[in-house]
Protein backbone atom coordinates (compact mmCIF):
# COMPACT_ATOMS: atom_id res chain seq x y z
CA UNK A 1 79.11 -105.57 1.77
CA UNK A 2 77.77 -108.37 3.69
CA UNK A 3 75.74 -111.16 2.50
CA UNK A 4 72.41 -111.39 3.98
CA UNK A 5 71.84 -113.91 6.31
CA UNK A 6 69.32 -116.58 5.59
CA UNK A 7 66.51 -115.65 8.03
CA UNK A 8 67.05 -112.28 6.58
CA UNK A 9 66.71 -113.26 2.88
CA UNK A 10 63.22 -115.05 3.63
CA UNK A 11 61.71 -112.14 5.34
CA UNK A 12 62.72 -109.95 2.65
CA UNK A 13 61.14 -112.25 0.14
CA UNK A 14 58.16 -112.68 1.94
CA UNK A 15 57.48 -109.28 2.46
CA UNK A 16 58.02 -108.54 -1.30
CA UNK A 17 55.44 -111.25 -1.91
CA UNK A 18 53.28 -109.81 0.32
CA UNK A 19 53.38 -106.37 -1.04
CA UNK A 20 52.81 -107.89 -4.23
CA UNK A 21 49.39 -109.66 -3.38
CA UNK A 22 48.24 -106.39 -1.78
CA UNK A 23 48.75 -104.20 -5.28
CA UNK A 24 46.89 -106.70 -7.10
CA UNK A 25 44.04 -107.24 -4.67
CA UNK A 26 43.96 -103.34 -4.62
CA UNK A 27 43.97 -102.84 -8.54
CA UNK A 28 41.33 -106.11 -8.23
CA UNK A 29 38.90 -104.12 -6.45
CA UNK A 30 39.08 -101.05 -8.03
CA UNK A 31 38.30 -102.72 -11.44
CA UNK A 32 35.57 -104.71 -10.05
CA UNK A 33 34.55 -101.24 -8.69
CA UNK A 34 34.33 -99.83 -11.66
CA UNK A 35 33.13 -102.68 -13.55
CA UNK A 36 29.79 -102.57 -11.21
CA UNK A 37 29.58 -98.72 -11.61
CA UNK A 38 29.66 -98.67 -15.68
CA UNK A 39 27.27 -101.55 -15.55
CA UNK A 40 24.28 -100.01 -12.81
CA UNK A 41 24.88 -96.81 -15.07
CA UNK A 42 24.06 -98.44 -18.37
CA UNK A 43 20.79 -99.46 -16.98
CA UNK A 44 20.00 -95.54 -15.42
CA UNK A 45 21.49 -93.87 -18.91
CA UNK A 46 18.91 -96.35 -20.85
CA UNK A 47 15.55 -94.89 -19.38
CA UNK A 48 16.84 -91.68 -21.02
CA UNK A 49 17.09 -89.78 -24.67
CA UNK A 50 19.12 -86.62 -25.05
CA UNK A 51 20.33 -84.49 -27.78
CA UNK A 52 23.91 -84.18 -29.21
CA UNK A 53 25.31 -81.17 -30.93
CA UNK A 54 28.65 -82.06 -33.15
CA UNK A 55 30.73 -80.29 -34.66
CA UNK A 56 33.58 -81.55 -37.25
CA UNK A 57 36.55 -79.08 -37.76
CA UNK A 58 39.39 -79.00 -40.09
CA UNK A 59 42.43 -76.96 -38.58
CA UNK A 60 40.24 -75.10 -36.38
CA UNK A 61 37.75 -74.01 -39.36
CA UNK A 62 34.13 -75.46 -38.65
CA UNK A 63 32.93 -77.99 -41.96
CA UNK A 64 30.00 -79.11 -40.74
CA UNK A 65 27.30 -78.66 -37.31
CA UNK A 66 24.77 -81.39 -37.11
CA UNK A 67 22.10 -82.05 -33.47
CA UNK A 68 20.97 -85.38 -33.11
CA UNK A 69 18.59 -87.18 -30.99
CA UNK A 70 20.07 -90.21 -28.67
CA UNK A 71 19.40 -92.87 -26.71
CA UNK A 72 21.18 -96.15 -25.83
CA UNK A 73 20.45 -99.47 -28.02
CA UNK A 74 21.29 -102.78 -27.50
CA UNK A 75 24.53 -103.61 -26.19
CA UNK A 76 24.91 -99.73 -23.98
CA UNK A 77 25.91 -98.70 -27.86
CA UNK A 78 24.35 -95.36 -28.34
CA UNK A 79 22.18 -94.78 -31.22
CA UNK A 80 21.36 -91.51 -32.90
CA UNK A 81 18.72 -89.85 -35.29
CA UNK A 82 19.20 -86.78 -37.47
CA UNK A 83 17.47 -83.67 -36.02
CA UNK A 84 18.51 -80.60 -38.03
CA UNK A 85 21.99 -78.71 -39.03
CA UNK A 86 21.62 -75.63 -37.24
CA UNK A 87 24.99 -72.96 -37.69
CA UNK A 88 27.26 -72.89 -35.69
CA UNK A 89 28.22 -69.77 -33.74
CA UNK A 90 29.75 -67.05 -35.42
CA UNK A 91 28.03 -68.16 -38.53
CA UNK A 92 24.76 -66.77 -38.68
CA UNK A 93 24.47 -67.17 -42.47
CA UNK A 94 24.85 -71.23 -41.39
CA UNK A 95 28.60 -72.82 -42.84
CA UNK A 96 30.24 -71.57 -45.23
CA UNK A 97 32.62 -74.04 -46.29
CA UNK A 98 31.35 -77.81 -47.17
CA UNK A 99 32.63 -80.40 -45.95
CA UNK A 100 34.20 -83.16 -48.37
CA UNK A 101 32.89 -86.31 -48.50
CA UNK A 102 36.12 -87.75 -48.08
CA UNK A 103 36.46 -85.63 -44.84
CA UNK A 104 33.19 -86.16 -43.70
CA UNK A 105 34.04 -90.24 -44.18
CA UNK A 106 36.52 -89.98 -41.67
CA UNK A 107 35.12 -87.79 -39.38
CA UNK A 108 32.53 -90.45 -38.78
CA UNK A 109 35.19 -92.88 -38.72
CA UNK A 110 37.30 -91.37 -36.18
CA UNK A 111 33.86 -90.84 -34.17
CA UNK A 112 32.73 -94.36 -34.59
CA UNK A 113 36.34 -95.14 -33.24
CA UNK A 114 35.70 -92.55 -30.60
CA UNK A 115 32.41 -94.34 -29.09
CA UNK A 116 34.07 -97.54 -28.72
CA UNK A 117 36.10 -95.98 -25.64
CA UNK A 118 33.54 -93.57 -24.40
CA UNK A 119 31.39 -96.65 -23.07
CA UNK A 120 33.67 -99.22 -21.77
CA UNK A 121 32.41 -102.81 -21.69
CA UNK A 122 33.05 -104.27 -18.34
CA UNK A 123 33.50 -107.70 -19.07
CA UNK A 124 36.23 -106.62 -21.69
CA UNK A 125 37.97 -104.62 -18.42
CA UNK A 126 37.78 -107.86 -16.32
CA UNK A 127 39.56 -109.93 -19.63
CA UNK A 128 42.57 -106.88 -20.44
CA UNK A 129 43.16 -106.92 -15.76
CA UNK A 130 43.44 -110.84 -16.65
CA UNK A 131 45.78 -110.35 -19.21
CA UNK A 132 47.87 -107.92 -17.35
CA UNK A 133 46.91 -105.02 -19.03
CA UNK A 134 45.50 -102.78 -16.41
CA UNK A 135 47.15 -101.09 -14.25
CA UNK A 136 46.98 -97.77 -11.60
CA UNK A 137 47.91 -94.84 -12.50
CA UNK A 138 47.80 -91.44 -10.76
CA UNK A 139 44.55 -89.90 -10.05
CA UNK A 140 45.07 -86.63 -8.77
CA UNK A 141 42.44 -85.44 -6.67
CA UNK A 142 41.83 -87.45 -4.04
CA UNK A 143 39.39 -89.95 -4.06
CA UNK A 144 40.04 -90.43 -7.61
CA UNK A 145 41.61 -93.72 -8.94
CA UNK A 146 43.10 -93.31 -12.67
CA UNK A 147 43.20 -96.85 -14.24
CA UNK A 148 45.23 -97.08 -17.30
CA UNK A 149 44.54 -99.84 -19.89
CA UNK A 150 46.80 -101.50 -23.06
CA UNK A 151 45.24 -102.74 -26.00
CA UNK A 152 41.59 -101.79 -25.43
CA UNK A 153 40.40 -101.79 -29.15
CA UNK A 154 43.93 -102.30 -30.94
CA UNK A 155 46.92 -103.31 -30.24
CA UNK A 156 49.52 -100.62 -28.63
CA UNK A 157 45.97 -98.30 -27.82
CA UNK A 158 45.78 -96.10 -24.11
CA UNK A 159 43.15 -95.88 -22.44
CA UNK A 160 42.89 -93.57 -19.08
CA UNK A 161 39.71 -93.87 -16.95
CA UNK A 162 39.87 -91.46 -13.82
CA UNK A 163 37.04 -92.88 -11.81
CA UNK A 164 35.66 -91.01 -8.58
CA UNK A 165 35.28 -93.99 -6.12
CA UNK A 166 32.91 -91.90 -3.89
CA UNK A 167 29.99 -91.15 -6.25
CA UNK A 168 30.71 -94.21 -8.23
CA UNK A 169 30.92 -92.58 -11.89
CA UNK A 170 33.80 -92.02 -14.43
CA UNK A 171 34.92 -88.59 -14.42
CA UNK A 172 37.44 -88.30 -17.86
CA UNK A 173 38.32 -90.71 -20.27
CA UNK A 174 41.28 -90.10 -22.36
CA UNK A 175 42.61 -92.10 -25.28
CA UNK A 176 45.53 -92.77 -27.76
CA UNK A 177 44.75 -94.60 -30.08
CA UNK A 178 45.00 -94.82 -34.11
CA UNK A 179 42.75 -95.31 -37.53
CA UNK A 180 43.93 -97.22 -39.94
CA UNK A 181 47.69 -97.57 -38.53
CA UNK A 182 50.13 -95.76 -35.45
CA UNK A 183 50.74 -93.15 -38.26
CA UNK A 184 46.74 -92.12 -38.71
CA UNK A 185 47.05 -90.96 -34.71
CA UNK A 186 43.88 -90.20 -33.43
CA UNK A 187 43.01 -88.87 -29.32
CA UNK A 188 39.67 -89.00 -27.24
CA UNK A 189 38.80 -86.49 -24.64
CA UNK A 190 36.04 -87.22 -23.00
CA UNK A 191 34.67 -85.22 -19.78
CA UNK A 192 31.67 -86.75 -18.21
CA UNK A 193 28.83 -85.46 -15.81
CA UNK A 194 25.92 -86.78 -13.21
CA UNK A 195 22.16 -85.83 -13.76
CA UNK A 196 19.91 -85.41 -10.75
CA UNK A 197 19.51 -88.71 -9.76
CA UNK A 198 23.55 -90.04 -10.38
CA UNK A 199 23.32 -91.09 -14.09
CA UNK A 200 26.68 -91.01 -15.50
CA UNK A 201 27.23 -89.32 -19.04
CA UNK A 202 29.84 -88.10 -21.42
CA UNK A 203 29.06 -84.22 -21.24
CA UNK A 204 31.61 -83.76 -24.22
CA UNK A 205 34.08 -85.47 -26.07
CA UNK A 206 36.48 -83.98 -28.19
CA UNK A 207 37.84 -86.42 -31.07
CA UNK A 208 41.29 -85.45 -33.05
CA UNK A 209 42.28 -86.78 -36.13
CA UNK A 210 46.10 -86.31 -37.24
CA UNK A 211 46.20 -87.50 -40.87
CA UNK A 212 43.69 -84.93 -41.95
CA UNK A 213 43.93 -82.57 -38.79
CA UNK A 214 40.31 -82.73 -38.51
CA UNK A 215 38.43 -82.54 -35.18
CA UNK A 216 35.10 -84.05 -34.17
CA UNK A 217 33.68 -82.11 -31.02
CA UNK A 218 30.39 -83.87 -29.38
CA UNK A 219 28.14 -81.97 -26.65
CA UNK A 220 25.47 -83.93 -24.97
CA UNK A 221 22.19 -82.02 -23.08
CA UNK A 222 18.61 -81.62 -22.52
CA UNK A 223 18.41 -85.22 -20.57
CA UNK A 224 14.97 -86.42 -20.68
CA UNK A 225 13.52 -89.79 -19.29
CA UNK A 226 11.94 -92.09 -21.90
């Protein structure tokens, strides 16, 4: 094989380069993109309260069906009253079984855990893209843009935000992630939907911890404006 000539070696290099600047002033904008979008939609999701049904599971067995009334607090961090327990379907006698309280514990752990993804912080995005730890991935439909982040909330943690560049909102959030080490595995699905006037919320979010194979299932509704 022959050697490159000179000339030929420079252009090469300077189109890799060049290549290279374009990917990360693409993946630039998109985060900034995104960035803007979670923040305009933390100030349209805080003018509202809505109610949130959830349901903790062990092995596919429901422990435990609680509704609570929400609204955003300070910091975009959702806070959330007790309403009632009603039963969950199936069950009209209400639940049978009772929930530990060591289950229960970690149901609101891995649910506590859970909401630290489901509202990502923008200024944290702009700190992990600094860091190199943001990158595209595949976003399947198009006009979506998948982002995929490293070391969110712990170290070695997965974050994918598909993010619909059109109507500005997140679509899905999905997360690997872990408890109290990588062997206490615990997932985030979150699906998320657009009220009348383009508020972005998590419709559901489905929460799965491995150590104790319990699952924490959260449906948000009845939007109303404060």
């Amino acid at each position: 094989m022959r050697a490159l000539t000179l000339p030929v070696a420079c252009a090469l290099v300077l189109f890799g380069g060049t290549a290279v600047l374009a990917a990360s002033a693409d993946l630039q904008a998109k985060v900034t993109a995104l960035k803007q979008a979670i923040a305009n939609n933390q100030q349209m999701l805080a003018q509202y309260t809505w109610q949130q049904q959830e349901t903790i599971s062990v092995r596919g067995d429901v422990k435990q069906q609680q509704q609570y009334q929400v609204q955003l607090g300070p910091g975009g961090k959702p806070q959330k009253a007790l309403e009632s327990a009603p039963p969950p379907k199936g069950r009209p006698h209400g639940v049978k079984h009772i929930i530990t309280s060591d289950y229960q514990q970690y149901g609101q752990q891995i649910a506590a855990l859970a909401q630290s993804y489901a509202q990502p912080d923008p200024g944290k995005l702009q700190q992990l893209y600094q860091q190199g730890n943001v990158m595209l991935g595949s976003g399947g439909a198009p006009g979506m843009v998948a982002l995929v982040i490293q070391n969110y909330v712990k170290q070695g943690d997965k974050v994918t935000i598909v993010f619909n560049q059109a109507q500005k909102a997140i679509q899905s959030i999905n997360v690997a992630t872990y408890l109290s080490g990588p062997s206490d595995a615990v997932t985030v699905a979150a699906q998320f939907g657009q009220l009348g006037d383009g508020t972005n919320y998590v419709s559901n979010m489905t929460v799965n911890g491995s150590s104790k194979s319990l699952t924490v299932q959260q449906a948000n509704s009845d939007f109303q404006k404060r």
